[in-house]
N, C-alpha and C. Protein backbone atom coordinates (compact mmCIF):
# COMPACT_ATOMS: atom_id res chain seq x y z
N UNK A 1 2.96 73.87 54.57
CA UNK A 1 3.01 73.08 53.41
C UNK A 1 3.62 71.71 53.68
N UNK A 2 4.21 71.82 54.91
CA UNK A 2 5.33 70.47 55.11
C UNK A 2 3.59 69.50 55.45
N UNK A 3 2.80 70.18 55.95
CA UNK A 3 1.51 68.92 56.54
C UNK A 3 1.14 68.48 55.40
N UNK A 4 0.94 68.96 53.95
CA UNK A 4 0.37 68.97 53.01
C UNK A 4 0.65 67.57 52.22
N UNK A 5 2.24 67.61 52.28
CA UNK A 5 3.17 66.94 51.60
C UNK A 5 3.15 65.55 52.66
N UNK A 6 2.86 65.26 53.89
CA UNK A 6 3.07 64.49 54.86
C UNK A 6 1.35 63.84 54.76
N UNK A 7 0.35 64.69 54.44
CA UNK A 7 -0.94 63.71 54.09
C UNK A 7 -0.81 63.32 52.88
N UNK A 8 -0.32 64.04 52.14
CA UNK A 8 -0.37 63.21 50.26
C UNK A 8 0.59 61.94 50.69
N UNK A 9 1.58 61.89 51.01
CA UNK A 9 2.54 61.10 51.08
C UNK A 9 1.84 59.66 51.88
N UNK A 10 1.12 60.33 52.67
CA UNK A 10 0.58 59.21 53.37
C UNK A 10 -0.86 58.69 52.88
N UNK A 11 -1.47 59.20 51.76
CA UNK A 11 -2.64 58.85 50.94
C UNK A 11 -1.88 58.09 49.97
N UNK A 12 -1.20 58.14 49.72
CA UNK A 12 -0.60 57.55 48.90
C UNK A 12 0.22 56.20 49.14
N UNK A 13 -0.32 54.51 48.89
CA UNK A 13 0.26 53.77 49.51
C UNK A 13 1.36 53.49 48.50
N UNK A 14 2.48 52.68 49.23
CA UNK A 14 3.35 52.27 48.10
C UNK A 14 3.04 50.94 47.33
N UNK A 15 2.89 50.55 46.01
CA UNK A 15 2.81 49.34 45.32
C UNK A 15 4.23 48.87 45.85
N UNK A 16 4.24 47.58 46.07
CA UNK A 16 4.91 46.34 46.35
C UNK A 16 5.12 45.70 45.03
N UNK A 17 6.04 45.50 44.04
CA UNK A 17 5.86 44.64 42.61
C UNK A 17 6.06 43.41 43.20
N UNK A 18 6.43 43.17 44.30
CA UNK A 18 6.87 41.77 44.55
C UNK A 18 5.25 40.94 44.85
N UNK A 19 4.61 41.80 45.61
CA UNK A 19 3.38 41.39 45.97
C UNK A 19 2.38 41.21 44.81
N UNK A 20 2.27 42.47 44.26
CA UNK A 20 1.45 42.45 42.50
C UNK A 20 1.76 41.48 41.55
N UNK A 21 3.08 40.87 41.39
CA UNK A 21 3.43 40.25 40.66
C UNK A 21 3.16 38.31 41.41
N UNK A 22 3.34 38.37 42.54
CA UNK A 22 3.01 37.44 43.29
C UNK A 22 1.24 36.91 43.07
N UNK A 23 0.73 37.90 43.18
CA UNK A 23 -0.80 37.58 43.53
C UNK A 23 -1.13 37.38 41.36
N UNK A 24 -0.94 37.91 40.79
CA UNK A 24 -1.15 37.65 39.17
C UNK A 24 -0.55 36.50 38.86
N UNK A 25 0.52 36.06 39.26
CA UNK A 25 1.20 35.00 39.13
C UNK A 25 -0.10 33.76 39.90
N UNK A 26 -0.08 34.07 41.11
CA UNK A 26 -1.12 32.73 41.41
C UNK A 26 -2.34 33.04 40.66
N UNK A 27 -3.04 33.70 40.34
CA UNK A 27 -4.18 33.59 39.45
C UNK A 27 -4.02 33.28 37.94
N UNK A 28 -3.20 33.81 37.65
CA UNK A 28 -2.35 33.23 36.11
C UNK A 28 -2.36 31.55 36.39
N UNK A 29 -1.49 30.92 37.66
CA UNK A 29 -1.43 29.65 37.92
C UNK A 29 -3.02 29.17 37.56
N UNK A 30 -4.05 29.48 38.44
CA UNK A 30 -5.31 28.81 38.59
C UNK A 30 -6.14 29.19 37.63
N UNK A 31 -6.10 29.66 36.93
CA UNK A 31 -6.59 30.22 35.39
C UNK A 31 -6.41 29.14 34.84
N UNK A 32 -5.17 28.64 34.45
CA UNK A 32 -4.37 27.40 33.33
C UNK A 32 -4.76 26.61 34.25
N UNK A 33 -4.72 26.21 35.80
CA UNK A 33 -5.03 25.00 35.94
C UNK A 33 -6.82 24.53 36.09
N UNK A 34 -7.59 25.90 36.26
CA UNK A 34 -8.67 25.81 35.98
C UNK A 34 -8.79 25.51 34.11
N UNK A 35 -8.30 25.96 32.99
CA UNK A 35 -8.63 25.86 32.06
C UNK A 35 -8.54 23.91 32.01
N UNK A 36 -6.75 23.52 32.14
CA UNK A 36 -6.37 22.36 31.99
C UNK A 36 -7.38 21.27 32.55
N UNK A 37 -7.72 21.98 34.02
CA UNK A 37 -9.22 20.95 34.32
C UNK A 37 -10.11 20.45 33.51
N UNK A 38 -10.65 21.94 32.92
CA UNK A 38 -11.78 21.62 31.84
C UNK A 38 -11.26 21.10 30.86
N UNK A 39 -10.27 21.00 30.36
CA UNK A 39 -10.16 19.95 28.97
C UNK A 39 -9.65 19.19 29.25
N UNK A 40 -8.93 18.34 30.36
CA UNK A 40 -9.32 16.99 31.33
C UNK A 40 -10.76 16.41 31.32
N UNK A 41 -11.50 16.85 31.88
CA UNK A 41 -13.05 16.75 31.59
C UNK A 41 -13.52 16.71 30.56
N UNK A 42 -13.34 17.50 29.79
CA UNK A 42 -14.14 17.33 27.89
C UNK A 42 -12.90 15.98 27.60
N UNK A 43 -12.18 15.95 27.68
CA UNK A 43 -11.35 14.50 26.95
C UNK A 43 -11.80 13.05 27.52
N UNK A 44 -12.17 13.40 28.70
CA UNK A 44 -12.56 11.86 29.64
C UNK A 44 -14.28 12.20 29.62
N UNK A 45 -14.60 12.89 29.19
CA UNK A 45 -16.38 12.36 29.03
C UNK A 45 -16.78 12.47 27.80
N UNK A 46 -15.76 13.32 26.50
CA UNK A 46 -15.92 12.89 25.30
C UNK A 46 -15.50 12.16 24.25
N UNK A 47 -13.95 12.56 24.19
CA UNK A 47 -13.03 11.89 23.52
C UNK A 47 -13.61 10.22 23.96
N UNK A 48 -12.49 9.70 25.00
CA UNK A 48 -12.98 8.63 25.44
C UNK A 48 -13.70 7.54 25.10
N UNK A 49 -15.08 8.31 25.69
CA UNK A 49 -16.00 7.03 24.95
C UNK A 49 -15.88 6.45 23.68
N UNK A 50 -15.75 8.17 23.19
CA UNK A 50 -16.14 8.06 21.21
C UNK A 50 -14.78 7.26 20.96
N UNK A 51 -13.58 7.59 21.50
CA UNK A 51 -12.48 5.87 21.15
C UNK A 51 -12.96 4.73 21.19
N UNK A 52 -13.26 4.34 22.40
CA UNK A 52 -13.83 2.93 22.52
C UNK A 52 -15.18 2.82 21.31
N UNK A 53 -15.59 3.57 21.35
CA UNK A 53 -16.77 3.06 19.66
C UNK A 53 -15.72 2.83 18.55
N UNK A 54 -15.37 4.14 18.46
CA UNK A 54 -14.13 3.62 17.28
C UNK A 54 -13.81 2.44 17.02
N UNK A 55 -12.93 2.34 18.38
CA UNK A 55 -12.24 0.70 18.57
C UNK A 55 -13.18 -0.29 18.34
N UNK A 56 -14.42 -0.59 18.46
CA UNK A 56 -15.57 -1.27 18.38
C UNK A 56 -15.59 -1.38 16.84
N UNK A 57 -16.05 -0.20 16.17
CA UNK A 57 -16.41 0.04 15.24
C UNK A 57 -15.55 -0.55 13.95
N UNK A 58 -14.29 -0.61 14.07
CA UNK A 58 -12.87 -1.12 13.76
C UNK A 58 -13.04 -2.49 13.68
N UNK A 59 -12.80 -3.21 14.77
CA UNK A 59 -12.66 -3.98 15.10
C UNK A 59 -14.05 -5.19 13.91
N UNK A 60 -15.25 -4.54 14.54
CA UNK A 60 -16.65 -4.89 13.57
C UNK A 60 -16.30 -4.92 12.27
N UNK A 61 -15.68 -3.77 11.63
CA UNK A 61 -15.23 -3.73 9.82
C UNK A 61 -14.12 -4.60 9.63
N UNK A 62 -13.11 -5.00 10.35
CA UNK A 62 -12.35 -5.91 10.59
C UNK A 62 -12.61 -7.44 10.05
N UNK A 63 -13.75 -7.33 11.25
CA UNK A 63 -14.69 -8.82 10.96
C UNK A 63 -15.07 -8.94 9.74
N UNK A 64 -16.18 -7.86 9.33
CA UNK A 64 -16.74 -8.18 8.21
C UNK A 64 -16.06 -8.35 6.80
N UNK A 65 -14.25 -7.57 7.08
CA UNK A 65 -14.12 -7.46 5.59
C UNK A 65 -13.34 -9.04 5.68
N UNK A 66 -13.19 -9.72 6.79
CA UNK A 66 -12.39 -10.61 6.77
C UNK A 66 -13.96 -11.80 5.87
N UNK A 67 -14.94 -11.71 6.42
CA UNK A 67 -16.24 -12.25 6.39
C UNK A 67 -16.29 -12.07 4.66
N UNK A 68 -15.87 -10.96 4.21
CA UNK A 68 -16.40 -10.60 2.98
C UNK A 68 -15.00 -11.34 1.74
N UNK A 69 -14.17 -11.26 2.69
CA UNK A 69 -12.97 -12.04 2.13
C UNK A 69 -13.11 -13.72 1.50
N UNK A 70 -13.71 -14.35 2.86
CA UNK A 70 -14.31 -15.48 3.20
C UNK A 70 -15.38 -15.96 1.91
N UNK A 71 -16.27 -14.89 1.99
CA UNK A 71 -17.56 -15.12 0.72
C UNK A 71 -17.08 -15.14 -0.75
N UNK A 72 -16.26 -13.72 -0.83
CA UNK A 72 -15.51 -13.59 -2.02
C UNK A 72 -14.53 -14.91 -2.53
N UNK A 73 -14.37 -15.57 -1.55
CA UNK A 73 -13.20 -17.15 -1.76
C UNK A 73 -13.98 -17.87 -2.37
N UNK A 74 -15.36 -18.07 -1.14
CA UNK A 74 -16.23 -19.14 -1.75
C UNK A 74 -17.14 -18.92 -2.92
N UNK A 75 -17.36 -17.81 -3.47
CA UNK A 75 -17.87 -17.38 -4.51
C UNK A 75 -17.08 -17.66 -6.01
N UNK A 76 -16.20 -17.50 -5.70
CA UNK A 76 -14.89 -17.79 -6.74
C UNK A 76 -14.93 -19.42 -6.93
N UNK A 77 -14.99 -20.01 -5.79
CA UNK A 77 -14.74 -21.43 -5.85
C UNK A 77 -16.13 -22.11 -6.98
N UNK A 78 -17.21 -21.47 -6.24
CA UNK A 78 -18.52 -22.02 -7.01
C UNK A 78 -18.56 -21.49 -8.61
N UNK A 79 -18.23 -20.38 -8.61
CA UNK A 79 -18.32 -20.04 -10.26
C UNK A 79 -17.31 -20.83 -10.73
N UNK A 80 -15.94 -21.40 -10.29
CA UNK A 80 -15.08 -22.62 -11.48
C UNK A 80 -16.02 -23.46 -11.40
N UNK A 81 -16.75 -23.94 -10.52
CA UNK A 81 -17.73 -25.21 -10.54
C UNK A 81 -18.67 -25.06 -11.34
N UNK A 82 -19.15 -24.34 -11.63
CA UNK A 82 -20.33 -23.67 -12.59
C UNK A 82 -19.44 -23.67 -14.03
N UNK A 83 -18.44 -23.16 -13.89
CA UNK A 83 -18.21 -23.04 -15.18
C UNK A 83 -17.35 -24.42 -15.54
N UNK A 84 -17.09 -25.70 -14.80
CA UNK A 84 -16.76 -26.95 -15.28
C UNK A 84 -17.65 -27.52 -15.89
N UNK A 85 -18.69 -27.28 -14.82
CA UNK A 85 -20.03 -27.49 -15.12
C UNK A 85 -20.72 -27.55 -16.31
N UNK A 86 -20.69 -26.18 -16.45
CA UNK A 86 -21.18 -25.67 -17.68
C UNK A 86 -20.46 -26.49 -18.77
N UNK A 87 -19.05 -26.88 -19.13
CA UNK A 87 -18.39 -27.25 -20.12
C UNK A 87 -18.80 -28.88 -20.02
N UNK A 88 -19.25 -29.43 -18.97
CA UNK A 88 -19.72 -30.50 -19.25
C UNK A 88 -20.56 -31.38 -19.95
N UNK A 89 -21.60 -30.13 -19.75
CA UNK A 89 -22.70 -29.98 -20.20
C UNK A 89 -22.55 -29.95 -21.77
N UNK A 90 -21.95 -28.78 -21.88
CA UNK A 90 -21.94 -29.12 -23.84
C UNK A 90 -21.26 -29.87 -24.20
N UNK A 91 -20.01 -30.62 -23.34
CA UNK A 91 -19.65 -31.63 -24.18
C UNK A 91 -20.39 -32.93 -24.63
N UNK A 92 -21.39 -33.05 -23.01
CA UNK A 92 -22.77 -34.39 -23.23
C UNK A 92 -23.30 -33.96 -24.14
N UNK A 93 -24.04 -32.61 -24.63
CA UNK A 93 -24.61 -32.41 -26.01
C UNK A 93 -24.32 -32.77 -26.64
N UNK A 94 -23.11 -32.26 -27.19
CA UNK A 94 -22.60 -33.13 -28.23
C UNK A 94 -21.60 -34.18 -28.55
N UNK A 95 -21.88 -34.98 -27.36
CA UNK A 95 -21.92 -36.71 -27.27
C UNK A 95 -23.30 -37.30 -27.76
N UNK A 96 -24.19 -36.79 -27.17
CA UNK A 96 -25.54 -37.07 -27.23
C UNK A 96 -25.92 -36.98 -29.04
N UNK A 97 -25.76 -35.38 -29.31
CA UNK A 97 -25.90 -35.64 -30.67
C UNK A 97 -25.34 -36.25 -31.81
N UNK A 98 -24.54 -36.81 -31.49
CA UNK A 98 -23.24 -37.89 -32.06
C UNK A 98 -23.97 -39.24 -32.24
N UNK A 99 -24.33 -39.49 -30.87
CA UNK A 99 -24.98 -40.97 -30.65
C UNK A 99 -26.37 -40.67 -31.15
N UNK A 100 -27.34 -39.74 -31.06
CA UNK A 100 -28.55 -39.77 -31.43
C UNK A 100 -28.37 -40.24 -32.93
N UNK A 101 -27.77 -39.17 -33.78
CA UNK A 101 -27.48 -39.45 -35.46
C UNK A 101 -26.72 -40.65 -35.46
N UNK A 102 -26.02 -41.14 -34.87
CA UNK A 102 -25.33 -42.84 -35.19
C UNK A 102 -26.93 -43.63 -35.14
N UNK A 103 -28.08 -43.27 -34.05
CA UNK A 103 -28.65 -44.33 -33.82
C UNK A 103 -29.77 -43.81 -35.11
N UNK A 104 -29.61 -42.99 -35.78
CA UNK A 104 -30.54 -42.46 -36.77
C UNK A 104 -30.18 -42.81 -38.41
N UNK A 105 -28.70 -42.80 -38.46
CA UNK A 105 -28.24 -43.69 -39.55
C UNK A 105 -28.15 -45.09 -39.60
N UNK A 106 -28.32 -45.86 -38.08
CA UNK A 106 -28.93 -47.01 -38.18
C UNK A 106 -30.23 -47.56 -38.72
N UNK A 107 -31.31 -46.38 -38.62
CA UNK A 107 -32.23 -46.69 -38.46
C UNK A 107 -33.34 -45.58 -40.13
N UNK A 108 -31.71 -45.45 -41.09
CA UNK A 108 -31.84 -45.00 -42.17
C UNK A 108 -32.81 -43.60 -42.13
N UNK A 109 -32.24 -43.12 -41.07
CA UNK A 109 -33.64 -41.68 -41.11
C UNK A 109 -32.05 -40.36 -41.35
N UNK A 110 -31.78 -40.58 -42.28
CA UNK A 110 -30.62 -39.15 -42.76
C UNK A 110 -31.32 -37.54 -42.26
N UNK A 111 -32.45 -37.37 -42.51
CA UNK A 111 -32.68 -36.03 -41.97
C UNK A 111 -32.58 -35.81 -40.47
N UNK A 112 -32.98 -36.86 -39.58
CA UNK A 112 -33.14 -36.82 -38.27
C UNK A 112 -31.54 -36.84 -37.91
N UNK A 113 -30.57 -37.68 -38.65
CA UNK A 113 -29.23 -37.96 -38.46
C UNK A 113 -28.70 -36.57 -38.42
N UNK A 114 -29.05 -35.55 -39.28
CA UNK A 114 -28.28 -34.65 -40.00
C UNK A 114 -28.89 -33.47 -38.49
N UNK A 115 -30.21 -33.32 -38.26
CA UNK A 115 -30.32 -32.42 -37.61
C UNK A 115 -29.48 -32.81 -36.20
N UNK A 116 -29.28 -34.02 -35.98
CA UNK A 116 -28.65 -34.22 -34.29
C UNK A 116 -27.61 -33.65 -34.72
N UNK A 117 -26.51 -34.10 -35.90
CA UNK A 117 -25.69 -33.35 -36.47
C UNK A 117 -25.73 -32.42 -35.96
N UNK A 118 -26.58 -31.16 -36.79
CA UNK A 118 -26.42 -29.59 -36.60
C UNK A 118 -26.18 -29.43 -35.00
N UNK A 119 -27.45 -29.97 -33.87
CA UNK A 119 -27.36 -29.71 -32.90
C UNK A 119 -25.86 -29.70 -32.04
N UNK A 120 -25.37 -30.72 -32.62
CA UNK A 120 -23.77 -31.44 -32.09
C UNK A 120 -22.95 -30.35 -32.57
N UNK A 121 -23.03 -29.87 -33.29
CA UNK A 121 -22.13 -29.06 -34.19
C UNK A 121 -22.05 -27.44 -33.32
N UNK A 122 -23.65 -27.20 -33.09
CA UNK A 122 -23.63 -26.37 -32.08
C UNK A 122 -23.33 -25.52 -31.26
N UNK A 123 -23.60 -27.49 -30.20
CA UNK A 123 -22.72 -27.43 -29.07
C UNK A 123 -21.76 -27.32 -29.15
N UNK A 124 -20.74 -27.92 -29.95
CA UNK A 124 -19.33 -27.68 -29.96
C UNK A 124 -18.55 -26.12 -30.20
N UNK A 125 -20.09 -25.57 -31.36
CA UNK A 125 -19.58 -24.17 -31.13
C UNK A 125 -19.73 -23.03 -29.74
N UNK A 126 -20.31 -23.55 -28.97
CA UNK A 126 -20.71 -23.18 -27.78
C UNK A 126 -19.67 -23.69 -26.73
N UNK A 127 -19.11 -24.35 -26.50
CA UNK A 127 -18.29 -25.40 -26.34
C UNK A 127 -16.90 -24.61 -26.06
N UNK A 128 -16.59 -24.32 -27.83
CA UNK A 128 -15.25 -23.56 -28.58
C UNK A 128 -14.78 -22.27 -27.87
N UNK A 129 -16.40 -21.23 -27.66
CA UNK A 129 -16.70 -19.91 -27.85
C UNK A 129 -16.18 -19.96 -26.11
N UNK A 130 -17.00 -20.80 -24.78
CA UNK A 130 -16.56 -21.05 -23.63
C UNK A 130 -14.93 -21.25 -23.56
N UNK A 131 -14.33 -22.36 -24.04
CA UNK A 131 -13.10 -22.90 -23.46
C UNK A 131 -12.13 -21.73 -24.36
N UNK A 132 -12.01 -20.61 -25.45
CA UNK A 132 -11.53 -19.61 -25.12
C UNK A 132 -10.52 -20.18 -26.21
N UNK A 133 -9.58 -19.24 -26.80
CA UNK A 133 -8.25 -19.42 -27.64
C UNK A 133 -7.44 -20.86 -27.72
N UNK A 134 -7.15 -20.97 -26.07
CA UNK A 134 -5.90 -22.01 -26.11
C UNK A 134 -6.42 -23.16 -26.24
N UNK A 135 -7.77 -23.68 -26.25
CA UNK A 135 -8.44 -25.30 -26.51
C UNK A 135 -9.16 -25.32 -27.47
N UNK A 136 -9.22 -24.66 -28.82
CA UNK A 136 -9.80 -24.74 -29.54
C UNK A 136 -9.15 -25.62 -30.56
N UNK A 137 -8.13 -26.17 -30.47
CA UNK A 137 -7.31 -26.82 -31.59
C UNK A 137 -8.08 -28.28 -32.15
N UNK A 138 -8.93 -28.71 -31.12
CA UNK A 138 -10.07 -30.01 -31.61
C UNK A 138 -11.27 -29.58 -32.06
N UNK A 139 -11.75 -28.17 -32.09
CA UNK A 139 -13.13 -28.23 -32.36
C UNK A 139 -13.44 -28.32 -33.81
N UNK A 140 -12.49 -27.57 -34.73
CA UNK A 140 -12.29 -27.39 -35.87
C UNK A 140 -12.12 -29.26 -36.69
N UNK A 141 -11.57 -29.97 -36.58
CA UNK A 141 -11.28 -31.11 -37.01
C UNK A 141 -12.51 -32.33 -36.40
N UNK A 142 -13.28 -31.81 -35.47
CA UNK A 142 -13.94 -32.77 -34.90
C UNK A 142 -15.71 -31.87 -35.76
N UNK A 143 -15.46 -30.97 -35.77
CA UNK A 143 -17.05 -30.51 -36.94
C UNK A 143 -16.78 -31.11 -37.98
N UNK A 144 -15.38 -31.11 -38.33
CA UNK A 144 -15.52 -31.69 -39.93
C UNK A 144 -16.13 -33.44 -39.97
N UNK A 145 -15.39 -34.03 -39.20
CA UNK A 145 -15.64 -35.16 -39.21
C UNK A 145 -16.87 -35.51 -38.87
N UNK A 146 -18.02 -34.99 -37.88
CA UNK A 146 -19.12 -35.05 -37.57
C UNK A 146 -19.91 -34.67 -39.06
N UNK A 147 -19.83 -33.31 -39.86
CA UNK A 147 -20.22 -33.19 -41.10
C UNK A 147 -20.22 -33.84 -41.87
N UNK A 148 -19.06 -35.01 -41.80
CA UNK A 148 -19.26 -35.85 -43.08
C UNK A 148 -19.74 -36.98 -43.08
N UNK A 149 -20.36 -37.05 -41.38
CA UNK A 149 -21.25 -38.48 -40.85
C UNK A 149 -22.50 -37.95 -41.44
């Protein structure tokens, strides 16, 4: 029985933990540094680029809102011009219809006088309705007096 015990014993190798634990340990190592590779690689052939578009892309909306800033200034600028404009305009109306009826009560034609009138009168209400609350304090005193030409 002693041979018995002397072949099992010797079928039987001994585990080493130092060795088992050694050899899992380096494949554990190259596992993570194989993984860390690959997402080294996916970051520098994907990430990457798609930053630099970003940054591009940025940079482009940058421009344009500065561009859109730019338009929005000069857009603003032209509508006060338009709307000086505009107030100019009805005030020559009714200059115009002032002087038309002066040159119509010269020329003894009261109906023609009266309609430049209305027209003048108008304008001024057009005039009134534009320049808003705080400049209306002449329109009121300047119809009357036109009415009673």
């Amino acid at each position: 029985m002693e041979e018995q015990e002397t072949i099992q014993s010797e079928a039987k190798p001994e585990i080493h933990p130092k060795k088992s634990l050694g050899g899992s340990l380096r494949w554990g190592m190259v596992t993570v540094l194989a993984f860390g590779l690959g997402a080294l690689i996916i970051l520098l052939a994907l990430y990457v680029p798609n930053w630099q578009k970003l940054d591009k892309a940025n940079a482009s909306l940058i421009s344009k809102t500065d561009q859109s800033s730019t338009l929005q200034t000069g857009n603003e600028t032209l509508q006060k011009n338009l709307d000086s404009t505009t107030l100019h305009m009805y005030v020559l109306k009714a200059l115009s219809g002032v002087s038309r009826a002066s040159l119509a009560v010269t020329a003894n034609d009261y109906a023609g006088a009266r309609l430049s009138l209305i027209q003048a009168s108008e304008a001024l209400d057009t005039l009134s309705s534009l320049l808003g609350t705080d400049h209306k304090m002449c329109s009121v005193p300047c119809k009357r007096v036109l009415l009673r030409l």
